[in-house]
PDB file of N, CA and C in Angstrom:
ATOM      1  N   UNK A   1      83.401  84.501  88.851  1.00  0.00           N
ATOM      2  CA  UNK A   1      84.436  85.058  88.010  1.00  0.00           C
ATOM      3  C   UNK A   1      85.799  84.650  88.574  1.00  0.00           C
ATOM      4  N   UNK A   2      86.716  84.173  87.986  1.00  0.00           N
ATOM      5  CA  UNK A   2      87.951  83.866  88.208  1.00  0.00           C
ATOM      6  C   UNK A   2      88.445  84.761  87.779  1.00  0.00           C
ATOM      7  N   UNK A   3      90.326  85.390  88.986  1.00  0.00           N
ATOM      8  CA  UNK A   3      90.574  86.014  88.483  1.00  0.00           C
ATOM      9  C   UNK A   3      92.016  85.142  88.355  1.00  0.00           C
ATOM     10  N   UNK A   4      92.762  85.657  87.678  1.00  0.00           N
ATOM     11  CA  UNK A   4      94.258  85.207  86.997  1.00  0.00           C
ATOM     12  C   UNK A   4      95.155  85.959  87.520  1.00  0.00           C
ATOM     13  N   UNK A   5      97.127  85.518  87.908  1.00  0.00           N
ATOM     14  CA  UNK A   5      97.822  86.523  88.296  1.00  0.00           C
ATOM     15  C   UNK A   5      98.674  85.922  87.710  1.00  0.00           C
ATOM     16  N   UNK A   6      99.625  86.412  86.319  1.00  0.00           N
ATOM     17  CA  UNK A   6     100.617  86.230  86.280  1.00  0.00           C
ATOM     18  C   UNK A   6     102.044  87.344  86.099  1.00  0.00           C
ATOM     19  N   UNK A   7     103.046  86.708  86.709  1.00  0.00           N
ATOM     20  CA  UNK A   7     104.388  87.478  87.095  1.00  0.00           C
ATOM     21  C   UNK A   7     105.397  86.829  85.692  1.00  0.00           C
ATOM     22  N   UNK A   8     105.785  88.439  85.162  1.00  0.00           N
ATOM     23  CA  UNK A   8     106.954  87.358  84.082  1.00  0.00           C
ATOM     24  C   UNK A   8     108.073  87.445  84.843  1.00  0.00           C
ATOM     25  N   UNK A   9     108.084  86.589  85.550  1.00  0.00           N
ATOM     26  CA  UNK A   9     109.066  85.968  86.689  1.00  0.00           C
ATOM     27  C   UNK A   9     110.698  86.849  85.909  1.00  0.00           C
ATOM     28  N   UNK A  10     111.228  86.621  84.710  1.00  0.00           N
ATOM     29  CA  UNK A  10     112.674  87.123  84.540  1.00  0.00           C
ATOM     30  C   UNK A  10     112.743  88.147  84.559  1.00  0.00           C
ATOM     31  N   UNK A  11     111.628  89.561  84.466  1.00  0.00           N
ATOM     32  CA  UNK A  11     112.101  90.415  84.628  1.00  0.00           C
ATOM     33  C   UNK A  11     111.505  91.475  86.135  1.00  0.00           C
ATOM     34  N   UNK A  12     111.139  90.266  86.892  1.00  0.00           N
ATOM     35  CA  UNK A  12     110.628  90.831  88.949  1.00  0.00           C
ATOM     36  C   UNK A  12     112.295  90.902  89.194  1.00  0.00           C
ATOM     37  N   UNK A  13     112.468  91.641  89.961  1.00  0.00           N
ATOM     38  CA  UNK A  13     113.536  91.956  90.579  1.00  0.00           C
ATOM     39  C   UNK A  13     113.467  91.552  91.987  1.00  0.00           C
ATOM     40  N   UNK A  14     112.277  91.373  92.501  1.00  0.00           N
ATOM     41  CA  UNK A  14     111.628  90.913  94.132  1.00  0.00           C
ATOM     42  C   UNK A  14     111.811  92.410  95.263  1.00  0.00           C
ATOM     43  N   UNK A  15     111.117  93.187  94.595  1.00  0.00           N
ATOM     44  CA  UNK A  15     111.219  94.593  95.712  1.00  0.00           C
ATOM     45  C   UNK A  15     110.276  93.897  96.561  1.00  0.00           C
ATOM     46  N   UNK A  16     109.450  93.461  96.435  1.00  0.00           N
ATOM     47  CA  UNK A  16     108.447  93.095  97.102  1.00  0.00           C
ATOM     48  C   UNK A  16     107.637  94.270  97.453  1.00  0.00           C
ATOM     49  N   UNK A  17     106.957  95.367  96.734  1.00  0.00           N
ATOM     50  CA  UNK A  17     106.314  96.272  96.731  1.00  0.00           C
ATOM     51  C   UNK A  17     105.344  95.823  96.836  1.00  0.00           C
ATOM     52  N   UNK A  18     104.831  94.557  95.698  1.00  0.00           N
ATOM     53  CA  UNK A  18     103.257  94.016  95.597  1.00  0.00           C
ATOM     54  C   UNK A  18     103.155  93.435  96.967  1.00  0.00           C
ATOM     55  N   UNK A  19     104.409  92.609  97.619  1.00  0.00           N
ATOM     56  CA  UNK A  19     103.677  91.966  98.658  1.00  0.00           C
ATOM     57  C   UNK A  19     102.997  92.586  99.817  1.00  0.00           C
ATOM     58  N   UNK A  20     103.882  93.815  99.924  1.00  0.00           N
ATOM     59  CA  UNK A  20     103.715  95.132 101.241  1.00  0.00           C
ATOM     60  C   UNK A  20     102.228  95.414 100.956  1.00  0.00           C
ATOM     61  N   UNK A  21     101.875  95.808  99.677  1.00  0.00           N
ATOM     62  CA  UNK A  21     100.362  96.199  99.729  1.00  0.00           C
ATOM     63  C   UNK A  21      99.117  94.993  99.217  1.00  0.00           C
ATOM     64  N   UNK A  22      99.641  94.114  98.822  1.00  0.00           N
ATOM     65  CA  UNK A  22      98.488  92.871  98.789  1.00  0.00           C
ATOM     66  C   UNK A  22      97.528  92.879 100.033  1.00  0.00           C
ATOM     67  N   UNK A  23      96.541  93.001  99.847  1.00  0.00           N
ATOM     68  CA  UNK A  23      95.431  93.511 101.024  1.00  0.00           C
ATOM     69  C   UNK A  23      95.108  92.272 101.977  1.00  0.00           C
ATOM     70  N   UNK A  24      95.135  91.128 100.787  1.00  0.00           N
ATOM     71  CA  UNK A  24      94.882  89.782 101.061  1.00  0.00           C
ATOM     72  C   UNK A  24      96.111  88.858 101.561  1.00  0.00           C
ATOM     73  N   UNK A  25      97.165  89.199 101.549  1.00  0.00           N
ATOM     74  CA  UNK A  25      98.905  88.820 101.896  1.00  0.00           C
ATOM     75  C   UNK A  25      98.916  87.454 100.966  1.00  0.00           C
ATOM     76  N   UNK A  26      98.700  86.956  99.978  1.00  0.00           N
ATOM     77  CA  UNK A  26      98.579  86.289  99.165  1.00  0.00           C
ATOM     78  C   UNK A  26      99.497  86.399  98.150  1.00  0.00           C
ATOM     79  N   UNK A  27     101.078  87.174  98.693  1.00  0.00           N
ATOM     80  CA  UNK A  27     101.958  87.061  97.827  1.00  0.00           C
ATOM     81  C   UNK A  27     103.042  87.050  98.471  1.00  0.00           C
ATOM     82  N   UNK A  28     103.939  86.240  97.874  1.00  0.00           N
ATOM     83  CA  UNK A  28     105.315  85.934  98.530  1.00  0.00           C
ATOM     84  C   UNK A  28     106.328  85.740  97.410  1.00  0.00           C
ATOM     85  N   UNK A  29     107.685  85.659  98.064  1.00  0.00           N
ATOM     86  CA  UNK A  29     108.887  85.331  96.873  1.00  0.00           C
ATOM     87  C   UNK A  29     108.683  84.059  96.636  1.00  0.00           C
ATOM     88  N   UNK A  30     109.204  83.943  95.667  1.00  0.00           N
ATOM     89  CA  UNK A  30     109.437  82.493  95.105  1.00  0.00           C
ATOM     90  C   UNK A  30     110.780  81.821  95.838  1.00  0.00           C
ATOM     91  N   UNK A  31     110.675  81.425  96.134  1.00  0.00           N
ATOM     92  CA  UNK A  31     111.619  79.848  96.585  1.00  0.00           C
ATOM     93  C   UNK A  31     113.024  79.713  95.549  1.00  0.00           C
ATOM     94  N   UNK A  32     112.026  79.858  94.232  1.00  0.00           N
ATOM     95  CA  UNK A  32     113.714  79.256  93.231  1.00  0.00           C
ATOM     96  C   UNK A  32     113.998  81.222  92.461  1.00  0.00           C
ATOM     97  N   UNK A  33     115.116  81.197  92.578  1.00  0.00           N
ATOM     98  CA  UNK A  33     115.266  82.577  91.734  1.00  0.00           C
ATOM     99  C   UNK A  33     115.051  82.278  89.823  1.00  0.00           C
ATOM    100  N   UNK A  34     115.407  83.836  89.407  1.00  0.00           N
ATOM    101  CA  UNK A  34     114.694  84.022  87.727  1.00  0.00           C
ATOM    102  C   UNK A  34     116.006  83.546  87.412  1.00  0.00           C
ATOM    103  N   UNK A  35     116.069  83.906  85.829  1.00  0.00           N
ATOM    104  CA  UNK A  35     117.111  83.422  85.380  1.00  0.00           C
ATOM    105  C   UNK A  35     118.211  84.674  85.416  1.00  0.00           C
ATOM    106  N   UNK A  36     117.555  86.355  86.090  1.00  0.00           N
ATOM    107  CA  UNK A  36     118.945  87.277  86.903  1.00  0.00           C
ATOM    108  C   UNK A  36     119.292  86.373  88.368  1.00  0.00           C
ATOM    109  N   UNK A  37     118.818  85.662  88.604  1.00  0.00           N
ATOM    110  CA  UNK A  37     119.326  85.395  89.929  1.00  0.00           C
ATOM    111  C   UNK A  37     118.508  86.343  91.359  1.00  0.00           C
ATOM    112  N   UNK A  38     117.502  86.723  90.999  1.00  0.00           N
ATOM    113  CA  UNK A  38     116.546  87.387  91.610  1.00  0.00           C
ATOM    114  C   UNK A  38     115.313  86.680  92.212  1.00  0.00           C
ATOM    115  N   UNK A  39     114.981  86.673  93.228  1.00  0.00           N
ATOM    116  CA  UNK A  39     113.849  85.618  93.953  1.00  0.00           C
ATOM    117  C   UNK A  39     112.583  86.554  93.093  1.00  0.00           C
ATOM    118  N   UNK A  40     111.631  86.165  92.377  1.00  0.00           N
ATOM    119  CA  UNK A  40     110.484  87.029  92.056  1.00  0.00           C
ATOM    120  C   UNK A  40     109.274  86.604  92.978  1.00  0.00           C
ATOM    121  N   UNK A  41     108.644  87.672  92.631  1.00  0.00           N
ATOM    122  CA  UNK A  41     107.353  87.417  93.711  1.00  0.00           C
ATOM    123  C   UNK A  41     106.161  86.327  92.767  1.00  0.00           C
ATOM    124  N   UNK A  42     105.133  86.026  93.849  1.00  0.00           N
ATOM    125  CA  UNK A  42     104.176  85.057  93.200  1.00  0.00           C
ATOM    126  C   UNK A  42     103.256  85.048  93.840  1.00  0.00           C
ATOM    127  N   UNK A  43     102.628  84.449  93.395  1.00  0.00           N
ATOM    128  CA  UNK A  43     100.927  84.446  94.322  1.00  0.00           C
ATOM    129  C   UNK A  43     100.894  82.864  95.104  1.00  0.00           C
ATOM    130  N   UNK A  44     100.635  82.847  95.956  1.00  0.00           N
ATOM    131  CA  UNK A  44     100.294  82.009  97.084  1.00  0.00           C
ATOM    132  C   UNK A  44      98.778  81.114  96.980  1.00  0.00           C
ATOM    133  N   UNK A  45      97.826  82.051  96.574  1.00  0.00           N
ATOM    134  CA  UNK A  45      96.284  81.376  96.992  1.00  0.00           C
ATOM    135  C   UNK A  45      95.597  82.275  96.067  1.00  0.00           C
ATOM    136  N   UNK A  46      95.582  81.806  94.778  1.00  0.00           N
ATOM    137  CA  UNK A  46      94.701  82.668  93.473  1.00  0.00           C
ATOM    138  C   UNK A  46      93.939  82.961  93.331  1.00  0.00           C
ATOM    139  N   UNK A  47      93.075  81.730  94.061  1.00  0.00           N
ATOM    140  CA  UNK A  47      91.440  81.579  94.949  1.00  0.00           C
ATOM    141  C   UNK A  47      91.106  83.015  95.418  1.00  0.00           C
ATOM    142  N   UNK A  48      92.064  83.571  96.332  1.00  0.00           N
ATOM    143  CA  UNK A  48      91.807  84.368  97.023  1.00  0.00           C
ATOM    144  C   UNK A  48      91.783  85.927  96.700  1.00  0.00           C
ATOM    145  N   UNK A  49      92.447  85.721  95.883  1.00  0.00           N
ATOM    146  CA  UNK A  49      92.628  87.245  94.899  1.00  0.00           C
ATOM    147  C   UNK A  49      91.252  87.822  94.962  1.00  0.00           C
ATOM    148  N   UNK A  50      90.890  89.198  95.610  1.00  0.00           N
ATOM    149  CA  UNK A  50      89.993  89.465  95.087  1.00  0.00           C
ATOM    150  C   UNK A  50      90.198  90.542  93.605  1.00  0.00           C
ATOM    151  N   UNK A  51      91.458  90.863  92.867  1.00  0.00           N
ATOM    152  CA  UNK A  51      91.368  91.539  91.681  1.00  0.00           C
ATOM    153  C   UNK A  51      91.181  92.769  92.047  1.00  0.00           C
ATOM    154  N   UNK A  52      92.084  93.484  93.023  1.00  0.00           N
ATOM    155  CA  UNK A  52      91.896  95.167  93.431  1.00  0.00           C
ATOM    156  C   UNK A  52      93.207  95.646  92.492  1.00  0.00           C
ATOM    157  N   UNK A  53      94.108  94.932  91.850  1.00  0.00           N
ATOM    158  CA  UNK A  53      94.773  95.295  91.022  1.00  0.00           C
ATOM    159  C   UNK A  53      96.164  96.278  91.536  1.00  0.00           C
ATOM    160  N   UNK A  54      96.009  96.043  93.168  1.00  0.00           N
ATOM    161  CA  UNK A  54      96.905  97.168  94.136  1.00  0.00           C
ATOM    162  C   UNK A  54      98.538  97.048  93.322  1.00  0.00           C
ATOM    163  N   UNK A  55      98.627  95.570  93.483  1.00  0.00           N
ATOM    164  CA  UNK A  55     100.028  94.806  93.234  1.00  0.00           C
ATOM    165  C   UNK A  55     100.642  95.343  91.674  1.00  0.00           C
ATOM    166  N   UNK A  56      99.607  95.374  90.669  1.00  0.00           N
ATOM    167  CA  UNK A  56     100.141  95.530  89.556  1.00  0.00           C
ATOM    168  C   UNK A  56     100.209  97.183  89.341  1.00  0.00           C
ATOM    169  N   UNK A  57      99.494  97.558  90.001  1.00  0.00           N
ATOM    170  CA  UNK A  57      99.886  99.126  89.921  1.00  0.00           C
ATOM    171  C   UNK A  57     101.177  99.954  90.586  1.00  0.00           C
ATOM    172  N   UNK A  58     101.523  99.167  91.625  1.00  0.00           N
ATOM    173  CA  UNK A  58     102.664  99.476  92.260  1.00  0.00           C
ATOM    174  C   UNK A  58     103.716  98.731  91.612  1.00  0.00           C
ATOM    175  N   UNK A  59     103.842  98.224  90.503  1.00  0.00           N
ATOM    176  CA  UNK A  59     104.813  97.121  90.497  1.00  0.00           C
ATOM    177  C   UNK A  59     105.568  98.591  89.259  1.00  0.00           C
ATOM    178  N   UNK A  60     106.986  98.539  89.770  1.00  0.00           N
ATOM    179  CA  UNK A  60     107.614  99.508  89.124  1.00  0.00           C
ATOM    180  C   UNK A  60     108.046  99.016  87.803  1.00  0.00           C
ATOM    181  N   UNK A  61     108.195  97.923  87.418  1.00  0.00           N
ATOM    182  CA  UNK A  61     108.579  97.270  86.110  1.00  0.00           C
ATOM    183  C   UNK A  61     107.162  96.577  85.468  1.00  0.00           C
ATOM    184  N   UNK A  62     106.276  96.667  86.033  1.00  0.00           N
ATOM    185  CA  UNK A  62     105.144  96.623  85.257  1.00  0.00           C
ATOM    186  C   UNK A  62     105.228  95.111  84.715  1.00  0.00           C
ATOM    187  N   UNK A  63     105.564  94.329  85.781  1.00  0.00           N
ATOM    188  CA  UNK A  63     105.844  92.579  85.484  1.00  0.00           C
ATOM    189  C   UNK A  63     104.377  91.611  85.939  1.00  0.00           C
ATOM    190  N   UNK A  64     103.192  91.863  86.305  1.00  0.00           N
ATOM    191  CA  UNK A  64     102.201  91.649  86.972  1.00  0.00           C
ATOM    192  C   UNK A  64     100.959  92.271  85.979  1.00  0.00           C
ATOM    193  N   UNK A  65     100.309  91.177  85.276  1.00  0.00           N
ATOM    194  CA  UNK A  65      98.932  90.693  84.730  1.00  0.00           C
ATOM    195  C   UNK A  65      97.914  90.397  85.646  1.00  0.00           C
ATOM    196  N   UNK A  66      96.636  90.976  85.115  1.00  0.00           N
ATOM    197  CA  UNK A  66      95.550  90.400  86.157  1.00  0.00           C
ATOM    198  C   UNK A  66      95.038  89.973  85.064  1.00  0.00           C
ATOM    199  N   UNK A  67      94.595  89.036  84.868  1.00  0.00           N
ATOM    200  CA  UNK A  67      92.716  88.776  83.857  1.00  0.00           C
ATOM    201  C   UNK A  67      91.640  88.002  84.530  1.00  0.00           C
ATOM    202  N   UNK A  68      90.758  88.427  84.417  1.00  0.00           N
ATOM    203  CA  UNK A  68      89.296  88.131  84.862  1.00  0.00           C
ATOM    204  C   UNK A  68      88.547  87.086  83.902  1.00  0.00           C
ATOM    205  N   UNK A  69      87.975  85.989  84.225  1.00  0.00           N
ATOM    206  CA  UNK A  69      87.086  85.622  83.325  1.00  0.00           C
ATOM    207  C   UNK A  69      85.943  84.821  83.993  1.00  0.00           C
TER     208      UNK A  69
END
């Protein structure tokens, strides 16, 4: 099963909440900022995700998709 992570990058602000609790540390800021001028967070190694869903539950703007297939 693959799982999927996507961030709608313009509206992460980069608290980096998801990264603090990513179990797997498989998330980091992005390098280039959104179009606020905000570094957003991203996934590193997708592979590795095991899909505990920690990141998107803590994410206060609710910017973080999981899908499974």
């Amino acid at each position: 099963m693959a799982i999927h992570l996507h961030f709608d990058r313009d509206l992460c602000k980069g608290c980096q909440l998801c990264i603090s609790l990513c179990p797997k540390h498989i998330l980091a800021l992005d390098s280039a900022p959104n179009t606020k001028g905000y570094r957003p967070a991203c996934c590193t190694d997708e592979s590795a995700c095991i899909g505990c869903a920690s990141c998107a539950k803590i994410c206060p703007d609710s910017v973080i998709t999981i899908t499974k297939d």
